[in-house]
N, C-alpha and C. Protein backbone atom coordinates (compact mmCIF):
# COMPACT_ATOMS: atom_id res chain seq x y z
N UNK A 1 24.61 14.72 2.22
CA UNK A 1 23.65 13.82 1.65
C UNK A 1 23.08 12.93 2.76
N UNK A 2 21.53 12.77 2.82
CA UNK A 2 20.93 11.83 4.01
C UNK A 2 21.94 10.28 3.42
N UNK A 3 21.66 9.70 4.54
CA UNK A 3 21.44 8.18 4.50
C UNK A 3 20.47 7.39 4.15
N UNK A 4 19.48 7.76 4.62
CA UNK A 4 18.21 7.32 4.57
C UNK A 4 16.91 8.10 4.01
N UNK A 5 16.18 7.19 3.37
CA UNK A 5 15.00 8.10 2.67
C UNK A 5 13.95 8.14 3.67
N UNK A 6 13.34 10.01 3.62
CA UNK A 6 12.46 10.22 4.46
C UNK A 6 10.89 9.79 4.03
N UNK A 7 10.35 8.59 4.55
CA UNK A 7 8.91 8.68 3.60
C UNK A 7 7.70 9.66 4.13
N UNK A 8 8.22 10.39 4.75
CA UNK A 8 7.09 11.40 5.52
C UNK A 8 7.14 12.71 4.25
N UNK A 9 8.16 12.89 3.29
CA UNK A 9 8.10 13.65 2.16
C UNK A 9 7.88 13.37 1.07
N UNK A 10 7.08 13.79 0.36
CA UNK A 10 6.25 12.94 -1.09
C UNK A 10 7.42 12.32 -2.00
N UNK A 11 8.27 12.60 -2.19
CA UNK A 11 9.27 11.90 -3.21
C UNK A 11 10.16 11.07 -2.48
N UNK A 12 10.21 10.72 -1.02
CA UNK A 12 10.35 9.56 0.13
C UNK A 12 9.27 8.30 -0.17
N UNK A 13 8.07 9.03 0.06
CA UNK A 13 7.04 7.80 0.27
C UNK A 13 7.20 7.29 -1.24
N UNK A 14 6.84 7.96 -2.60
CA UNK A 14 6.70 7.47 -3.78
C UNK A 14 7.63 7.04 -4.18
N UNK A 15 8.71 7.04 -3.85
CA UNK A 15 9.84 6.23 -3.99
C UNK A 15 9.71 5.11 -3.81
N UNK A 16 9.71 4.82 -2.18
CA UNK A 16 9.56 3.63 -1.20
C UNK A 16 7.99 2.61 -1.91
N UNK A 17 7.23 3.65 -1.75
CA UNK A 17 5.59 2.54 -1.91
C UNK A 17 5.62 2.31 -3.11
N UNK A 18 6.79 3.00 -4.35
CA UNK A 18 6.09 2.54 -5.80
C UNK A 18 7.10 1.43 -6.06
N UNK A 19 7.77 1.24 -5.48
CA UNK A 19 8.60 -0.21 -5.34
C UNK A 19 7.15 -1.60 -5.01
N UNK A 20 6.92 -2.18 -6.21
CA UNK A 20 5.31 -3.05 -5.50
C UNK A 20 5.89 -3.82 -4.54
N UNK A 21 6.86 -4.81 -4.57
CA UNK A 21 6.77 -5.92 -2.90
C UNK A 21 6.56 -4.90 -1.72
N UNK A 22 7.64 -3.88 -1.75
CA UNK A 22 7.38 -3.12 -0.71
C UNK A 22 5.70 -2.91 0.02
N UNK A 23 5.06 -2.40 -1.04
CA UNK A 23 3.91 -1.88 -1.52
C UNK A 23 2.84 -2.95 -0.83
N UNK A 24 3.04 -4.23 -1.73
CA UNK A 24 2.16 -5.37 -0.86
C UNK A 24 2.48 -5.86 0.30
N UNK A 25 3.97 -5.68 0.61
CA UNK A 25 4.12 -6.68 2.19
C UNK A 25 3.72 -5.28 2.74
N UNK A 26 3.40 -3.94 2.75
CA UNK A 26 2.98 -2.97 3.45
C UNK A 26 1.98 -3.28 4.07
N UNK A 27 0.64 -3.32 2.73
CA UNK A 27 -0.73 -3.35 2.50
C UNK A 27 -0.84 -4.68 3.47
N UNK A 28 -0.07 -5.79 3.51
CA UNK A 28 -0.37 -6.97 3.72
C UNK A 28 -0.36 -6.99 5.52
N UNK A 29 0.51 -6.32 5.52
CA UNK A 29 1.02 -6.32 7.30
C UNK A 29 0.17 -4.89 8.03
N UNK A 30 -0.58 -4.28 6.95
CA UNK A 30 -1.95 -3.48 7.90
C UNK A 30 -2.85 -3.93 7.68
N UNK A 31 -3.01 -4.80 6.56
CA UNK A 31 -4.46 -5.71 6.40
C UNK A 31 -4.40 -6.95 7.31
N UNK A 32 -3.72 -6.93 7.73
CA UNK A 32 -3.33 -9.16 8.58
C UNK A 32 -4.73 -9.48 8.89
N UNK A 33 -4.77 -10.84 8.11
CA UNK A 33 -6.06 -11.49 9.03
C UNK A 33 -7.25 -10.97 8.19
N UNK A 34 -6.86 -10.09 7.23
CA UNK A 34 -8.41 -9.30 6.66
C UNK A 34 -8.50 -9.81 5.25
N UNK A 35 -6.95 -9.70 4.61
CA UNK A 35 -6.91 -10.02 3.06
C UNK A 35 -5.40 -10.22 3.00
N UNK A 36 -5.52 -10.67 2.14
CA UNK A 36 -3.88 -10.89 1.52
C UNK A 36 -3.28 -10.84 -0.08
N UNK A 37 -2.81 -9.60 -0.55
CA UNK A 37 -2.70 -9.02 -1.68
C UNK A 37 -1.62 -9.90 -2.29
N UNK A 38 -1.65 -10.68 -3.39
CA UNK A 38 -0.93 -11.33 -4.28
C UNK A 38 -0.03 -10.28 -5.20
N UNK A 39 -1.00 -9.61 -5.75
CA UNK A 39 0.19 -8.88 -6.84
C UNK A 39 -1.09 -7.04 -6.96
N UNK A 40 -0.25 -6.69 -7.25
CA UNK A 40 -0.72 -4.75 -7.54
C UNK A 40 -0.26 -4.40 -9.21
N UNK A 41 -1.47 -3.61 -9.33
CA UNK A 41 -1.03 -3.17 -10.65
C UNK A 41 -0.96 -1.69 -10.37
N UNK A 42 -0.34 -0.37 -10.80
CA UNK A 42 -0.47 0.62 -10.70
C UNK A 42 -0.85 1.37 -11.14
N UNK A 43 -2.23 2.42 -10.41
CA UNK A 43 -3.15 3.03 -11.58
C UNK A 43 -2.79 4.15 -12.00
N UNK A 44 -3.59 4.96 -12.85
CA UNK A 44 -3.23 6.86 -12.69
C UNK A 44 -3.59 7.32 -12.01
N UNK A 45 -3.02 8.00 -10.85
CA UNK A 45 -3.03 8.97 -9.52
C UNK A 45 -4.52 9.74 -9.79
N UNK A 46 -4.25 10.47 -10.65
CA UNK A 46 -5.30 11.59 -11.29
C UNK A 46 -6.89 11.08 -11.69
N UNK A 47 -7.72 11.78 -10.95
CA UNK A 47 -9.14 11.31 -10.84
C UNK A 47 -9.87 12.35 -11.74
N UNK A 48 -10.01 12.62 -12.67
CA UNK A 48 -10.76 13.47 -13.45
C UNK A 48 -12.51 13.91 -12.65
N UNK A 49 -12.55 15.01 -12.67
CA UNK A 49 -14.04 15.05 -11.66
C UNK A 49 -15.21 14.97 -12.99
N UNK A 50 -16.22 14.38 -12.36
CA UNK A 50 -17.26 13.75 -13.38
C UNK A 50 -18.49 15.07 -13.49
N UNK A 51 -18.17 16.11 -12.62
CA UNK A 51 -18.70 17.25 -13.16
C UNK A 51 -18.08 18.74 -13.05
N UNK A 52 -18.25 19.76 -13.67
CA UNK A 52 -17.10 21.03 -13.69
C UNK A 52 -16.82 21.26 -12.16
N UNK A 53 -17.71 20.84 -11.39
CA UNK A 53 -18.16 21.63 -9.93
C UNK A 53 -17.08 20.97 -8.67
N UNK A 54 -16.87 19.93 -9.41
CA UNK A 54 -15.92 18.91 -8.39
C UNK A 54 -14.35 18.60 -8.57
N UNK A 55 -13.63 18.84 -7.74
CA UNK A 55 -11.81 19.00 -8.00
C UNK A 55 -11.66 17.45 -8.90
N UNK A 56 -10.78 17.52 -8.98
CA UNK A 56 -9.56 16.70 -9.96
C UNK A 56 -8.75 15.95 -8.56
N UNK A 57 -8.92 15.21 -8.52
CA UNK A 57 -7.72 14.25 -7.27
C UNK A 57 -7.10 13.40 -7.56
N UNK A 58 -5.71 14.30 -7.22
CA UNK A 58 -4.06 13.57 -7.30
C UNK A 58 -4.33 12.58 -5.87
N UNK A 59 -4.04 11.46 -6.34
CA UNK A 59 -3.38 10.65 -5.42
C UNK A 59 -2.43 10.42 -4.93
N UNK A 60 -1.47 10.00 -3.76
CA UNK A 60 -0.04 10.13 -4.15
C UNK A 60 0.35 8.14 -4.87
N UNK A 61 -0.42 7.37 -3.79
CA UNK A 61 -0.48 5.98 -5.00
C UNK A 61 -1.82 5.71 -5.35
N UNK A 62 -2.10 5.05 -6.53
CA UNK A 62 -3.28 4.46 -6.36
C UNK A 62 -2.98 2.74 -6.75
N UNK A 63 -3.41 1.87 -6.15
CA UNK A 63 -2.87 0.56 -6.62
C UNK A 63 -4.21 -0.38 -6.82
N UNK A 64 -4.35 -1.26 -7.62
CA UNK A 64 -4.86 -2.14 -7.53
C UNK A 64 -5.05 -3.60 -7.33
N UNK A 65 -6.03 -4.58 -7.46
CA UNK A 65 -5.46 -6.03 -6.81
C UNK A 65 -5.64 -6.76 -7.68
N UNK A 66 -5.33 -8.11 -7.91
CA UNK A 66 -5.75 -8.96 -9.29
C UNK A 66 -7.79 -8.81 -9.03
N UNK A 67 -8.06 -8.89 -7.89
CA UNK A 67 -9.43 -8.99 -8.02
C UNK A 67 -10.32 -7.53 -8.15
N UNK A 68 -9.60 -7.03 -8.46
CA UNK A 68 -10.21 -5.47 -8.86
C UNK A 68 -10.15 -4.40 -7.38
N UNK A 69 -9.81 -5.08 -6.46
CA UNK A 69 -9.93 -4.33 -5.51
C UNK A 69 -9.38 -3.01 -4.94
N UNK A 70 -9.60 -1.78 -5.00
CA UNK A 70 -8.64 -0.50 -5.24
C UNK A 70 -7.88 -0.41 -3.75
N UNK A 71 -6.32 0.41 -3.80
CA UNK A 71 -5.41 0.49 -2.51
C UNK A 71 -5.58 2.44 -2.92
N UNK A 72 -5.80 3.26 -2.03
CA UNK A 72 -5.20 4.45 -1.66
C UNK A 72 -3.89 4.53 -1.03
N UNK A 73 -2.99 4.77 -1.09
CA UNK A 73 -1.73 4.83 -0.13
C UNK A 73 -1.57 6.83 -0.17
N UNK A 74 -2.10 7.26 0.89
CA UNK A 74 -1.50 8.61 1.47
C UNK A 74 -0.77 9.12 2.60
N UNK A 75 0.07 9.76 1.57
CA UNK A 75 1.03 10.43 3.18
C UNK A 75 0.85 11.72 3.73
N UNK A 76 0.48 12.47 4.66
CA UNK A 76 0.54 13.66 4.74
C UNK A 76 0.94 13.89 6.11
N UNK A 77 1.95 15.02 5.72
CA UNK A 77 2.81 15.53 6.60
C UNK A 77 2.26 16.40 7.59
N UNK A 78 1.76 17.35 6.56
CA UNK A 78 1.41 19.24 7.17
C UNK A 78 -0.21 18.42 8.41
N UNK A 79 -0.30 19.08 9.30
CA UNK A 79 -1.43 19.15 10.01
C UNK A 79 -2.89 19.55 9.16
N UNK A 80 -3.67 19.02 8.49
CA UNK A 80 -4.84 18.96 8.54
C UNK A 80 -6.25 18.93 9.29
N UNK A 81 -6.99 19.65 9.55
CA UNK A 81 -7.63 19.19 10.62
C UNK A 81 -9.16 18.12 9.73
N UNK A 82 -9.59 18.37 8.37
CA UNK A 82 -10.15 18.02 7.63
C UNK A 82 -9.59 16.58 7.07
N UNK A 83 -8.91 15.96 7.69
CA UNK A 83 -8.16 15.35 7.15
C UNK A 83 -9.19 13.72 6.12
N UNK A 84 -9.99 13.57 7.71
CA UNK A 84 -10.58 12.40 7.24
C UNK A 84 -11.82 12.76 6.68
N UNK A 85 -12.33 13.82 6.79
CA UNK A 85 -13.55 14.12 5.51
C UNK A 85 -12.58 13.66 3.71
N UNK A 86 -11.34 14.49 4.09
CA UNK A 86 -10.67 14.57 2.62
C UNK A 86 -10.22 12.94 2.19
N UNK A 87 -9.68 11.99 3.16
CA UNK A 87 -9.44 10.42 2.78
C UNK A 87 -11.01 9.93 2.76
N UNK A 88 -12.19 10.23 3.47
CA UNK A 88 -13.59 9.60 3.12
C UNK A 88 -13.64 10.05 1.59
N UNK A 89 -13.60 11.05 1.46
CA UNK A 89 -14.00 11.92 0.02
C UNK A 89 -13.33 10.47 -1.08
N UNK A 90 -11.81 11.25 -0.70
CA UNK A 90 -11.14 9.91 -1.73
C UNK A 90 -11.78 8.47 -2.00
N UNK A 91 -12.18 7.82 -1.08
CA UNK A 91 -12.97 6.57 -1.25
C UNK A 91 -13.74 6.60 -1.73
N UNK A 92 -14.97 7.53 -1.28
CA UNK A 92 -15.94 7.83 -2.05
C UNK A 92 -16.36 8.10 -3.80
N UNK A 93 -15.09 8.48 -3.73
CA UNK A 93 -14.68 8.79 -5.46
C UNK A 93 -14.65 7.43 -6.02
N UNK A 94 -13.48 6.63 -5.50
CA UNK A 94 -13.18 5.21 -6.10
C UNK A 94 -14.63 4.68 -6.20
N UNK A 95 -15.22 4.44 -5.13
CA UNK A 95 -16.28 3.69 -5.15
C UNK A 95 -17.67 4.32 -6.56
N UNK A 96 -17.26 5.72 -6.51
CA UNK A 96 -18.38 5.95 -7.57
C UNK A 96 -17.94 5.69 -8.82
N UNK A 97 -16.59 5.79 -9.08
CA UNK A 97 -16.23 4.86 -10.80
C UNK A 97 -16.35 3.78 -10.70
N UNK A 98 -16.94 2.92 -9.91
CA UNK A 98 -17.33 1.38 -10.17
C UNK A 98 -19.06 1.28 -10.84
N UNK A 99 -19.78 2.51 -10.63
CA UNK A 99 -21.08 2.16 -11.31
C UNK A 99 -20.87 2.43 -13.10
N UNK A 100 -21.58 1.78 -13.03
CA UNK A 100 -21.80 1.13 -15.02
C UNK A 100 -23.50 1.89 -14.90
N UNK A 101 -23.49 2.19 -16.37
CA UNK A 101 -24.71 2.47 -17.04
C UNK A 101 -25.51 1.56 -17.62
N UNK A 102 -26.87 1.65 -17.21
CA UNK A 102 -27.70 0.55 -17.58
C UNK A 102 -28.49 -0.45 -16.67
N UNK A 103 -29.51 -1.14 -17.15
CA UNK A 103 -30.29 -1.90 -16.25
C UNK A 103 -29.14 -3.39 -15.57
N UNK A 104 -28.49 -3.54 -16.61
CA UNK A 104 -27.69 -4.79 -15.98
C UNK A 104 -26.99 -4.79 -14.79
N UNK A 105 -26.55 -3.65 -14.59
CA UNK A 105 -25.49 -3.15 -13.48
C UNK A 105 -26.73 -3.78 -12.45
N UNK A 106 -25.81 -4.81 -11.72
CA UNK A 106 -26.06 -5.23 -10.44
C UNK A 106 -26.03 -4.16 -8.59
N UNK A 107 -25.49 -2.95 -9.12
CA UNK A 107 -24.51 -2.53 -7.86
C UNK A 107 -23.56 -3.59 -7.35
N UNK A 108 -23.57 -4.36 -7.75
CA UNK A 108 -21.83 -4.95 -6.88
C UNK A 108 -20.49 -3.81 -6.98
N UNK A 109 -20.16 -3.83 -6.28
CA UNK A 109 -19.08 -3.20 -5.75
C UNK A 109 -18.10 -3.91 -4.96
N UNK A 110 -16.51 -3.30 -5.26
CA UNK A 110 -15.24 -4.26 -5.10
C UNK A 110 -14.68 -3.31 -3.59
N UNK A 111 -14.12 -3.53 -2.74
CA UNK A 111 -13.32 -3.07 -1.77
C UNK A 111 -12.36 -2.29 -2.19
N UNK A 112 -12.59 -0.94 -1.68
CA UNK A 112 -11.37 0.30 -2.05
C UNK A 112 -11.00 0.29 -0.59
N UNK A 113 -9.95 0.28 0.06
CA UNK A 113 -9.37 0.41 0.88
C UNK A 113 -8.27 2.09 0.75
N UNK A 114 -8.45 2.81 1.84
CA UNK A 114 -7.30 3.99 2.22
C UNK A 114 -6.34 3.69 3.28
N UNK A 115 -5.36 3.82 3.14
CA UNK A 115 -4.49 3.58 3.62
C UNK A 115 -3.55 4.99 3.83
N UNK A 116 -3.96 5.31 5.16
CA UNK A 116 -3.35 7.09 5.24
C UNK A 116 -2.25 7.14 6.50
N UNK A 117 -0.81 7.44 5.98
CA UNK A 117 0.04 8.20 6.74
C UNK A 117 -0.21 9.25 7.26
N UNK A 118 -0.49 9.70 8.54
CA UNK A 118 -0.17 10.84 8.75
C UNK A 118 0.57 11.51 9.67
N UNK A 119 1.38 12.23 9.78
CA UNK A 119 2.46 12.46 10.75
C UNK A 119 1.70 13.79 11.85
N UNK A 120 0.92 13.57 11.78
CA UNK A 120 0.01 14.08 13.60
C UNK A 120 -1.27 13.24 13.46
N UNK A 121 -1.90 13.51 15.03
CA UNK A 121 -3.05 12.95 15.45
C UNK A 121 -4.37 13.78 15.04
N UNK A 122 -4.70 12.49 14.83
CA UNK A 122 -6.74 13.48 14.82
C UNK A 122 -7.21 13.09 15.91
N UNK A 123 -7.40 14.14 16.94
CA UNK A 123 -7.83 14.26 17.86
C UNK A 123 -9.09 12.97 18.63
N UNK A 124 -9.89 12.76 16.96
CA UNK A 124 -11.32 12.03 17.28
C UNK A 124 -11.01 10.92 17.50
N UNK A 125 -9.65 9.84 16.95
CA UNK A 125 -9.74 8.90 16.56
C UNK A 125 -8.11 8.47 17.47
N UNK A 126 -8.71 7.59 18.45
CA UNK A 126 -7.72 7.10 19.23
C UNK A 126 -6.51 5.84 18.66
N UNK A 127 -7.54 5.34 17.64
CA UNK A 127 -6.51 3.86 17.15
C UNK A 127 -5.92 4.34 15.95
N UNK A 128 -4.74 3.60 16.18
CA UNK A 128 -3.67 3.60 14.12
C UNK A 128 -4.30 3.25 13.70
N UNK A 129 -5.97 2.80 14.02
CA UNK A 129 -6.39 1.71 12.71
C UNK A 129 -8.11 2.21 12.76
N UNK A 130 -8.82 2.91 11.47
CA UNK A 130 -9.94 3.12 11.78
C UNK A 130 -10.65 2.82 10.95
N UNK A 131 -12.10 1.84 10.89
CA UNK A 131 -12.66 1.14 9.86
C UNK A 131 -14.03 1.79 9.68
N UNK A 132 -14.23 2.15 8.55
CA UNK A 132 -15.37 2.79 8.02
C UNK A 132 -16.28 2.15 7.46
């Protein structure tokens, strides 16, 4: 039996990140200086696609903030080379269930943040930290 839980394996990380303090002093200590998350609520992973043509996306967390603001938390292990088209995609999604129907809709829009583990390098992107 390990000692220790591996979070580089999906039932490691969802273990570890669905614990919320964990979860916010995470979010809190890669956000420093940017925001500071009070409390998370936890959403459904599962993104229903808004037309036949477009996948269904499992998340492994999805969290939210008292101010509506959405958290991605992904881990991925295996080498991807698509990796950050597939975490842009994800955002992209969040951000399009924030439009409302109708003339009132302002476009305001709330901060979805991704937050991606990944256990190799993407070649393009020199920093742990890359802002879109």
């Amino acid at each position: 039996m390990e000692k220790y839980v591996n979070i580089m394996l999906d039932k490691g990380f969802k273990t570890v990140f669905g614990e919320k303090q964990v979860a916010i002093d995470f979010i809190n200590a890669t956000l420093e200086g940017e925001r500071q998350v009070k409390d998370l609520t936890y959403l459904d992973k599962e993104i229903q696609p808004e037309v036949i043509e477009q996948r269904t996306v499992i998340f492994d967390l999805l969290c939210e903030d008292v101010d509506g603001s959405k958290f991605v938390l992904e881990m991925q292990n295996s080498p991807q080379h698509y990796f950050f088209n597939r975490g842009f995609y994800y955002i992209c999604r969040m951000i399009s269930r924030q439009g409302e129907s109708g003339a009132d809709w302002k476009y305001s829009l709330l901060p979805v943040y991704g937050i991606y583990l990944l256990n190799f390098s993407l070649p393009e992107f020199q920093s742990w930290r890359t802002d879109v």
